[in-house]
PDB file of N, CA and C in Angstrom:
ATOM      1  N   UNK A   1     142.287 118.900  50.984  1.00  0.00           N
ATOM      2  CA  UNK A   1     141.516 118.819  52.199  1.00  0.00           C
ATOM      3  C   UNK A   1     142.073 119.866  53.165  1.00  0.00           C
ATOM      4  N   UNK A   2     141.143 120.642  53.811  1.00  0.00           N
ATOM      5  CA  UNK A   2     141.815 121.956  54.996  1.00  0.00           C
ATOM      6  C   UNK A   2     141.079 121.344  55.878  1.00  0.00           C
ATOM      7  N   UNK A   3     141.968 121.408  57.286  1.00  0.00           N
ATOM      8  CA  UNK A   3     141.234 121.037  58.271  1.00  0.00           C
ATOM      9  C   UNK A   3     141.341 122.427  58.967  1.00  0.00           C
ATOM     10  N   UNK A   4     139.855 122.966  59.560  1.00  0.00           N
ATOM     11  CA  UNK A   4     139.917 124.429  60.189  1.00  0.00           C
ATOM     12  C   UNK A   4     139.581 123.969  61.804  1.00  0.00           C
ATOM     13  N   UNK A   5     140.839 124.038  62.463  1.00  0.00           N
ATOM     14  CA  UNK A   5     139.997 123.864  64.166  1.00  0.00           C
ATOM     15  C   UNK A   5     139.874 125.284  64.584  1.00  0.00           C
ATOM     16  N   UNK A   6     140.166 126.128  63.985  1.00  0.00           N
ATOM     17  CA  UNK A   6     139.444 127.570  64.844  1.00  0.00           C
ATOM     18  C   UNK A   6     138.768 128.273  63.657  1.00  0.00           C
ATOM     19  N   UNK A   7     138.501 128.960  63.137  1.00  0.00           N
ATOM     20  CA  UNK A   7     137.381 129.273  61.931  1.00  0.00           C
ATOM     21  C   UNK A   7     136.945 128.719  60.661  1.00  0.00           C
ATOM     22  N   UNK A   8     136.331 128.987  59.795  1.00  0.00           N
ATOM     23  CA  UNK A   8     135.705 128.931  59.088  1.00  0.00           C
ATOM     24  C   UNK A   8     136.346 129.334  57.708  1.00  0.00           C
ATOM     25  N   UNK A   9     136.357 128.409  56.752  1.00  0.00           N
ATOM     26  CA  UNK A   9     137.150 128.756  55.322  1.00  0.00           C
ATOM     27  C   UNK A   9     136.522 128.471  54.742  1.00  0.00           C
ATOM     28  N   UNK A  10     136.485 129.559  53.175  1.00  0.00           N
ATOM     29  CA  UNK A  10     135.399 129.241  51.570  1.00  0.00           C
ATOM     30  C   UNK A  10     137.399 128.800  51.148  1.00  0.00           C
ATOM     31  N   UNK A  11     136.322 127.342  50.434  1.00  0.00           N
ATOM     32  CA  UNK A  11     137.319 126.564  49.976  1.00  0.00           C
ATOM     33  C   UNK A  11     136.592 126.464  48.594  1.00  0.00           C
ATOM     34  N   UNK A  12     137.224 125.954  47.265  1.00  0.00           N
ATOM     35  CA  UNK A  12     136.617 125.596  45.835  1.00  0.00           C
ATOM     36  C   UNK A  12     136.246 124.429  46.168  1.00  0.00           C
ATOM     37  N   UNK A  13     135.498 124.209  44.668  1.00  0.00           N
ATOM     38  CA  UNK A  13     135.031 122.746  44.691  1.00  0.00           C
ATOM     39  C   UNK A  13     135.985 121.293  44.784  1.00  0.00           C
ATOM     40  N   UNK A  14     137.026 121.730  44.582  1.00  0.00           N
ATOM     41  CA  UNK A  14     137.762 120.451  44.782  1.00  0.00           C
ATOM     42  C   UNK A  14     138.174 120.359  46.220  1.00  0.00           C
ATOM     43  N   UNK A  15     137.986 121.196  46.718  1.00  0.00           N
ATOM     44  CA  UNK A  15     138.563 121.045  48.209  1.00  0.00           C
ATOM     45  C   UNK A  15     137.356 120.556  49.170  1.00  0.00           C
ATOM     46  N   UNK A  16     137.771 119.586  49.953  1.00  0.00           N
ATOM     47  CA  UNK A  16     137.199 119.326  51.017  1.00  0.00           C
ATOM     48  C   UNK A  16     137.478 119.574  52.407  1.00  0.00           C
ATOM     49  N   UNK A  17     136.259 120.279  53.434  1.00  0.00           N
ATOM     50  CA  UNK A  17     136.966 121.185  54.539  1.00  0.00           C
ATOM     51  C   UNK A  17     136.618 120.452  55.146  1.00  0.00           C
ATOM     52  N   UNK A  18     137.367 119.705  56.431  1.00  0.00           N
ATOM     53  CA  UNK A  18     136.846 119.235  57.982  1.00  0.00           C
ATOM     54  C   UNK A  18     136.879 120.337  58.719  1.00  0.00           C
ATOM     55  N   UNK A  19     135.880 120.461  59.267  1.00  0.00           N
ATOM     56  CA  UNK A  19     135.475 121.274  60.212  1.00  0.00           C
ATOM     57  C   UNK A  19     136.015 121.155  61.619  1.00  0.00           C
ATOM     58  N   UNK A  20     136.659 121.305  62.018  1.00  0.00           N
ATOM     59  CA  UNK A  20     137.397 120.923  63.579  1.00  0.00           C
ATOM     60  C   UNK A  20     137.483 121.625  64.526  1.00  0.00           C
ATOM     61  N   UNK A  21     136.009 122.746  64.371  1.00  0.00           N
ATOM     62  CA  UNK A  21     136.657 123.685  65.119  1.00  0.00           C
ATOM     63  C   UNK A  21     135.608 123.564  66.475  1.00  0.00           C
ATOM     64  N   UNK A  22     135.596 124.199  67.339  1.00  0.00           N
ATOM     65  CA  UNK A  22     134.589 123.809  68.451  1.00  0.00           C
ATOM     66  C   UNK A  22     133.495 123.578  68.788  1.00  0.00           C
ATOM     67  N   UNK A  23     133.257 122.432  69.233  1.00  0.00           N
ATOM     68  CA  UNK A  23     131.595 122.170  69.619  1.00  0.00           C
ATOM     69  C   UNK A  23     131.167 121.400  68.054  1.00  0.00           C
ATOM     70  N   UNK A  24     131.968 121.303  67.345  1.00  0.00           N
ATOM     71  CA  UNK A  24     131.656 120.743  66.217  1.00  0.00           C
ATOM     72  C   UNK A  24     131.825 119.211  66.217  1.00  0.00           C
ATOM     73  N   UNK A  25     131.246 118.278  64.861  1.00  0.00           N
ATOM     74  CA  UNK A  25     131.479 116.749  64.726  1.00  0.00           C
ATOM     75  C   UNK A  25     132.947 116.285  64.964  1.00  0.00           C
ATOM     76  N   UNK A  26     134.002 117.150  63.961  1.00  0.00           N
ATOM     77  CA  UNK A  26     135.226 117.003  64.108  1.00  0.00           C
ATOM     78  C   UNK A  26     136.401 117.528  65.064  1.00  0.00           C
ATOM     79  N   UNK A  27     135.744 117.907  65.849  1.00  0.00           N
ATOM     80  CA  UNK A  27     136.525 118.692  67.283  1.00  0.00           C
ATOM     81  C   UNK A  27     137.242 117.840  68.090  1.00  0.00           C
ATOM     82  N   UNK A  28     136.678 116.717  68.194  1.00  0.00           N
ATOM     83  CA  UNK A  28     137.143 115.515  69.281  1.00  0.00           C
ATOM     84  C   UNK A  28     138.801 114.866  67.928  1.00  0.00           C
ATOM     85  N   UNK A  29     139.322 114.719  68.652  1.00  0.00           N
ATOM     86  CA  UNK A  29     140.954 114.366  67.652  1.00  0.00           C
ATOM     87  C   UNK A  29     140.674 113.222  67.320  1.00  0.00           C
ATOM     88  N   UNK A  30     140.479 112.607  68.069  1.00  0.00           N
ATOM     89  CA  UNK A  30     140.582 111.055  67.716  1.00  0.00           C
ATOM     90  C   UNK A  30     139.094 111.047  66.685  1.00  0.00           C
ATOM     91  N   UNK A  31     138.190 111.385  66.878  1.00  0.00           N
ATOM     92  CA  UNK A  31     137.161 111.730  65.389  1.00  0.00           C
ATOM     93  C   UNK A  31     138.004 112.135  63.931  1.00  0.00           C
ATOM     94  N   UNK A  32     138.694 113.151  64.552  1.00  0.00           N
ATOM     95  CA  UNK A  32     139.472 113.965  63.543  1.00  0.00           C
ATOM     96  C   UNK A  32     140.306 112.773  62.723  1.00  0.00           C
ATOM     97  N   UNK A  33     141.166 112.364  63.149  1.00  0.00           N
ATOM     98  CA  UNK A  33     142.211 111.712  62.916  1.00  0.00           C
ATOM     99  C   UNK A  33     141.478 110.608  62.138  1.00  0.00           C
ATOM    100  N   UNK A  34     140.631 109.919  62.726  1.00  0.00           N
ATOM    101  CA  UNK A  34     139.352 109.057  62.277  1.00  0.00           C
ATOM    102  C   UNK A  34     139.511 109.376  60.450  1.00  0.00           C
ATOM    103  N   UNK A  35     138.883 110.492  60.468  1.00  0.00           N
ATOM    104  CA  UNK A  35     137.854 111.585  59.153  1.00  0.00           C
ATOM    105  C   UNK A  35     139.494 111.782  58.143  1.00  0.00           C
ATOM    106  N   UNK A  36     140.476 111.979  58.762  1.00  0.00           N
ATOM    107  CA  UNK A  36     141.480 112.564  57.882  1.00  0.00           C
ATOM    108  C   UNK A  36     142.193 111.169  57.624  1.00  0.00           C
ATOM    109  N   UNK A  37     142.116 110.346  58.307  1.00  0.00           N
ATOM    110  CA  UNK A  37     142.776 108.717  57.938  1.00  0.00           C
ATOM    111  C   UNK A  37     141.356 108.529  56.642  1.00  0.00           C
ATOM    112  N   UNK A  38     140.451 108.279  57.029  1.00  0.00           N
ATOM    113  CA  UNK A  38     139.707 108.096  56.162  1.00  0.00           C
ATOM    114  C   UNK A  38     139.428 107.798  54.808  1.00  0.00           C
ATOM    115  N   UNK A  39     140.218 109.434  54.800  1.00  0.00           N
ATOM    116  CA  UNK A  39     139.960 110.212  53.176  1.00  0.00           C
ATOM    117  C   UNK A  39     141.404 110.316  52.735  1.00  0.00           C
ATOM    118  N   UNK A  40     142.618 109.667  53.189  1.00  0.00           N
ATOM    119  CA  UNK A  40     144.162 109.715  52.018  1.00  0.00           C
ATOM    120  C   UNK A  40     143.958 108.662  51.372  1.00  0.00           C
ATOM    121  N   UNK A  41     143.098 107.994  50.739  1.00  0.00           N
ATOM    122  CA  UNK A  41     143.008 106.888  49.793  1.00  0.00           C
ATOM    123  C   UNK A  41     143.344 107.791  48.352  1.00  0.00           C
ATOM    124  N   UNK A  42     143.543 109.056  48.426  1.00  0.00           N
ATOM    125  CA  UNK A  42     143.546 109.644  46.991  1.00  0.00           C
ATOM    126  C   UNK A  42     145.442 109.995  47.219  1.00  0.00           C
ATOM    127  N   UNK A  43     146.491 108.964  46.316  1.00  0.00           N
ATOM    128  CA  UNK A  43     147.624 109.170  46.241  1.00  0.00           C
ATOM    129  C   UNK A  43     147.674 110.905  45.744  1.00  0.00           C
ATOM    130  N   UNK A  44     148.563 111.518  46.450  1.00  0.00           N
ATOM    131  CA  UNK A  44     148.690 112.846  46.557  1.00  0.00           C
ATOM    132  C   UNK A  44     147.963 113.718  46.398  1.00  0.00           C
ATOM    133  N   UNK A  45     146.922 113.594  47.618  1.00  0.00           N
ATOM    134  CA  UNK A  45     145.679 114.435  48.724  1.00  0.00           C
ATOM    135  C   UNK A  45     146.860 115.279  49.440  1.00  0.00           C
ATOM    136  N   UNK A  46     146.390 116.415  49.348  1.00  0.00           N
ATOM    137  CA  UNK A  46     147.647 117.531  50.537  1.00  0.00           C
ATOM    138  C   UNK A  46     146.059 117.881  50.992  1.00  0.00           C
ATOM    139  N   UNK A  47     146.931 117.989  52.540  1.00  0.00           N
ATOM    140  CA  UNK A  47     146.624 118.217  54.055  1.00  0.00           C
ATOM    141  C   UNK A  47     146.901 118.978  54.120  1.00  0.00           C
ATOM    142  N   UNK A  48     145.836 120.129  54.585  1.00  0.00           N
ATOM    143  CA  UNK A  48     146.317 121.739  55.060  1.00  0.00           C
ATOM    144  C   UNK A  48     145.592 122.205  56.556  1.00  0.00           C
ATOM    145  N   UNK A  49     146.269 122.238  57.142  1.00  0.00           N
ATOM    146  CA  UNK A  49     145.676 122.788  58.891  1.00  0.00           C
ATOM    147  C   UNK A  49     145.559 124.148  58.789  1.00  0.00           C
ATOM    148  N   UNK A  50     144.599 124.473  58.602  1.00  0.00           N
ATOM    149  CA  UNK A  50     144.473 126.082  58.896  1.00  0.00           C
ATOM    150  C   UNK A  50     144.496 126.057  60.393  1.00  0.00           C
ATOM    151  N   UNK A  51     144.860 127.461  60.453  1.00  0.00           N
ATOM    152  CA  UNK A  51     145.304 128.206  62.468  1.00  0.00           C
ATOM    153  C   UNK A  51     145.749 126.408  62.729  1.00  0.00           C
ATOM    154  N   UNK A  52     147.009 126.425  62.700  1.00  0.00           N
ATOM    155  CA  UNK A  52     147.732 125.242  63.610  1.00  0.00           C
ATOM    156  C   UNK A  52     147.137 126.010  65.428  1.00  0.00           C
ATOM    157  N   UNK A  53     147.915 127.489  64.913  1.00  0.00           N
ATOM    158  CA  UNK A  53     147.958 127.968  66.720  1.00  0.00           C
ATOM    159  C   UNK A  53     146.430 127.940  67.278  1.00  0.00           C
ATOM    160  N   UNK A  54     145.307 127.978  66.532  1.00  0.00           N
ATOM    161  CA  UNK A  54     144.290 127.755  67.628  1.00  0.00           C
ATOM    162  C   UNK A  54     144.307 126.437  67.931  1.00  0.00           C
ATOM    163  N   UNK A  55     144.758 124.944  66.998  1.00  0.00           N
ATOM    164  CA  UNK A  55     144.884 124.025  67.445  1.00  0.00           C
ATOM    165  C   UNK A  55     145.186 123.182  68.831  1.00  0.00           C
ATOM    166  N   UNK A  56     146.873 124.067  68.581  1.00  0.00           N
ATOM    167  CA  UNK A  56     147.795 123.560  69.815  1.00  0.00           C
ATOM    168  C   UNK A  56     146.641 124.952  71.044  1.00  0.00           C
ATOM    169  N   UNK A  57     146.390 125.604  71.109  1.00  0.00           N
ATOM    170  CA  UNK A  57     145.993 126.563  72.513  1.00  0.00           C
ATOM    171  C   UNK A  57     144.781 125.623  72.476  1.00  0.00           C
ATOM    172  N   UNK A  58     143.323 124.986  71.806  1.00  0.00           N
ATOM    173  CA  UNK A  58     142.509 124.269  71.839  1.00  0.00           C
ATOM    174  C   UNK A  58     142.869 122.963  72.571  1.00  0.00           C
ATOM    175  N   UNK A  59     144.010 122.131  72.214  1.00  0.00           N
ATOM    176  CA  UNK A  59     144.529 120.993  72.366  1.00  0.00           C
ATOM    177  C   UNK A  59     145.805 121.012  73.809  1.00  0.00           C
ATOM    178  N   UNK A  60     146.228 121.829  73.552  1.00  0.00           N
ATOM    179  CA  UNK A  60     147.793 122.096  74.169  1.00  0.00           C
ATOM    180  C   UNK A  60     149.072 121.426  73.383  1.00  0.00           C
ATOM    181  N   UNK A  61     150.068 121.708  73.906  1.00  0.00           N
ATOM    182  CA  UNK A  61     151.386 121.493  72.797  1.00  0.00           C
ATOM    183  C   UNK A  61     151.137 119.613  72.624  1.00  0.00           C
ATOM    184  N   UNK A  62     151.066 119.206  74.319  1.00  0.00           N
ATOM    185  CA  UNK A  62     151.526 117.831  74.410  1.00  0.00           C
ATOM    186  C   UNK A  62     150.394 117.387  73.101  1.00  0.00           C
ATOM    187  N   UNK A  63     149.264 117.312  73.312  1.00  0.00           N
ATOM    188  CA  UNK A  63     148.167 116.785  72.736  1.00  0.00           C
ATOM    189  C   UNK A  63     148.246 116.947  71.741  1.00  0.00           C
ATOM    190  N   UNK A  64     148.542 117.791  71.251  1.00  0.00           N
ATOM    191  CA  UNK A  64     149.099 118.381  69.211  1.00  0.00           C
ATOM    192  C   UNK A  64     149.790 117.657  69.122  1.00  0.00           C
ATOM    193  N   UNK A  65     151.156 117.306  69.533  1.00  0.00           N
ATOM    194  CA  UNK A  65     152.608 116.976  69.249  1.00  0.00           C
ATOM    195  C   UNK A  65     151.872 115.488  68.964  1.00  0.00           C
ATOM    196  N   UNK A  66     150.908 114.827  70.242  1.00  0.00           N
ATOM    197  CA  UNK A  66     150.981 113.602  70.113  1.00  0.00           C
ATOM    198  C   UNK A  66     150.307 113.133  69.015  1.00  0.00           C
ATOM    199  N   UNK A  67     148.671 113.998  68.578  1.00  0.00           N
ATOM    200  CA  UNK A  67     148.070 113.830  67.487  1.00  0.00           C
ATOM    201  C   UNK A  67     148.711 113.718  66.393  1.00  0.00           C
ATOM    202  N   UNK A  68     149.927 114.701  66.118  1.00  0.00           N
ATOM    203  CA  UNK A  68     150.784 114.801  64.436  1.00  0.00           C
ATOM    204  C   UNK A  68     151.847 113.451  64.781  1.00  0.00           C
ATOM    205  N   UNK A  69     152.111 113.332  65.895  1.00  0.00           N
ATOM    206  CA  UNK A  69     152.922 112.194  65.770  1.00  0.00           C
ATOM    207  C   UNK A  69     152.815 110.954  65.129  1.00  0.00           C
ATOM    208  N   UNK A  70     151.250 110.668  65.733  1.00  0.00           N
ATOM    209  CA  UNK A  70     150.352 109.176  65.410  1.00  0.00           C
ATOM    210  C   UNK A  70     149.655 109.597  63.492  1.00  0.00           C
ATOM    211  N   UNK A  71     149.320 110.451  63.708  1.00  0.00           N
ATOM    212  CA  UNK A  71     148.344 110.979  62.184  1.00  0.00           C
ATOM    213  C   UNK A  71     149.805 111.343  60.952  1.00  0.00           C
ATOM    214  N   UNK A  72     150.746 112.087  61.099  1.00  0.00           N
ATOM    215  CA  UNK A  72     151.688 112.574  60.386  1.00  0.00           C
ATOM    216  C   UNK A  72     152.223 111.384  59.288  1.00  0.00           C
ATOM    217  N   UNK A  73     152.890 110.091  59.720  1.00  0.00           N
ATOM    218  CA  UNK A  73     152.921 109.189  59.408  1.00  0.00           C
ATOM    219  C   UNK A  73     152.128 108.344  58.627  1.00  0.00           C
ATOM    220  N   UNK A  74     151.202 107.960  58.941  1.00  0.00           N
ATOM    221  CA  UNK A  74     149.807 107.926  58.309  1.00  0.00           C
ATOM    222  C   UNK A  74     149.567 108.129  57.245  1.00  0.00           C
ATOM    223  N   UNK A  75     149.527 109.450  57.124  1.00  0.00           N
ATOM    224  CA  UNK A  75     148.952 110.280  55.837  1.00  0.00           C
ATOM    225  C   UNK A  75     149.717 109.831  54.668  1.00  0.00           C
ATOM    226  N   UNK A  76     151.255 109.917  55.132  1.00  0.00           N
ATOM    227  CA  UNK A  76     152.409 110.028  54.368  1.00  0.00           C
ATOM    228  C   UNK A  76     152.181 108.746  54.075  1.00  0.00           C
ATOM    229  N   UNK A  77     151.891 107.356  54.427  1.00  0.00           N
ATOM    230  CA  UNK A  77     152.437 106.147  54.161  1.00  0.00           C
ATOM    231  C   UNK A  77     151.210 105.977  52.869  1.00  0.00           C
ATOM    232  N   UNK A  78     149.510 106.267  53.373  1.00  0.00           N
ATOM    233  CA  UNK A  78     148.733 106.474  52.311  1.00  0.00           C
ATOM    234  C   UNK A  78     149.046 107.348  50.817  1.00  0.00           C
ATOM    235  N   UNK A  79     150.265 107.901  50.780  1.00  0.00           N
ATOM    236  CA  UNK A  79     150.504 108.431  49.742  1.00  0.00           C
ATOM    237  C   UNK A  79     150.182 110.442  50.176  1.00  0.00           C
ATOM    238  N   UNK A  80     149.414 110.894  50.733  1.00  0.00           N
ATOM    239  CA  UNK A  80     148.906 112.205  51.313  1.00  0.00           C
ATOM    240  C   UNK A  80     150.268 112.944  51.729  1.00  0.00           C
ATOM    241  N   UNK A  81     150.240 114.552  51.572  1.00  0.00           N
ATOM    242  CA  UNK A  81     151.287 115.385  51.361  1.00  0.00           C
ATOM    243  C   UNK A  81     150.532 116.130  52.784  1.00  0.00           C
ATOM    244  N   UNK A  82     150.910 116.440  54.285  1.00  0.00           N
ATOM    245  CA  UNK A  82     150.417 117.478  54.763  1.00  0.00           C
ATOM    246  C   UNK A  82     151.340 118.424  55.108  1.00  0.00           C
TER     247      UNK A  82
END
């Protein structure tokens, strides 16, 4: 799974992209977080953030820090590698 909050990625067929980037479904975090809790039901799903840095400048540091804080954990306890 790639999550893109600032452009656009050709991913293969096994990959699934959240779209996170602006003005989009998955833009809002708490959606996000929503969509990526969602989908770690698959024991070792890796999590890939493309552009972290448009993230945190989209979000700001605090708001990043706090999102990976609450989501980071998460992933990991579902079995998910990010």
């Amino acid at each position: 799974m790639v999550v893109t909050p600032g452009r656009a990625v050709r991913a293969g067929d096994d990959v699934q992209v959240l779209d996170a980037r602006p003005r989009r479904p998955l833009a809002d975090p708490v959606t996000l977080e929503r969509a990526l809790l969602d989908r770690t039901d698959n024991a070792g799903a890796r999590i890939v953030i493309d552009t972290l840095d448009d993230f945190v400048r989209r979000l700001g540091q605090t708001r990043t820090v706090a999102f990976f804080t609450r989501v980071c954990p998460r992933v990991f306890d579902a079995g998910a590698i990010a």
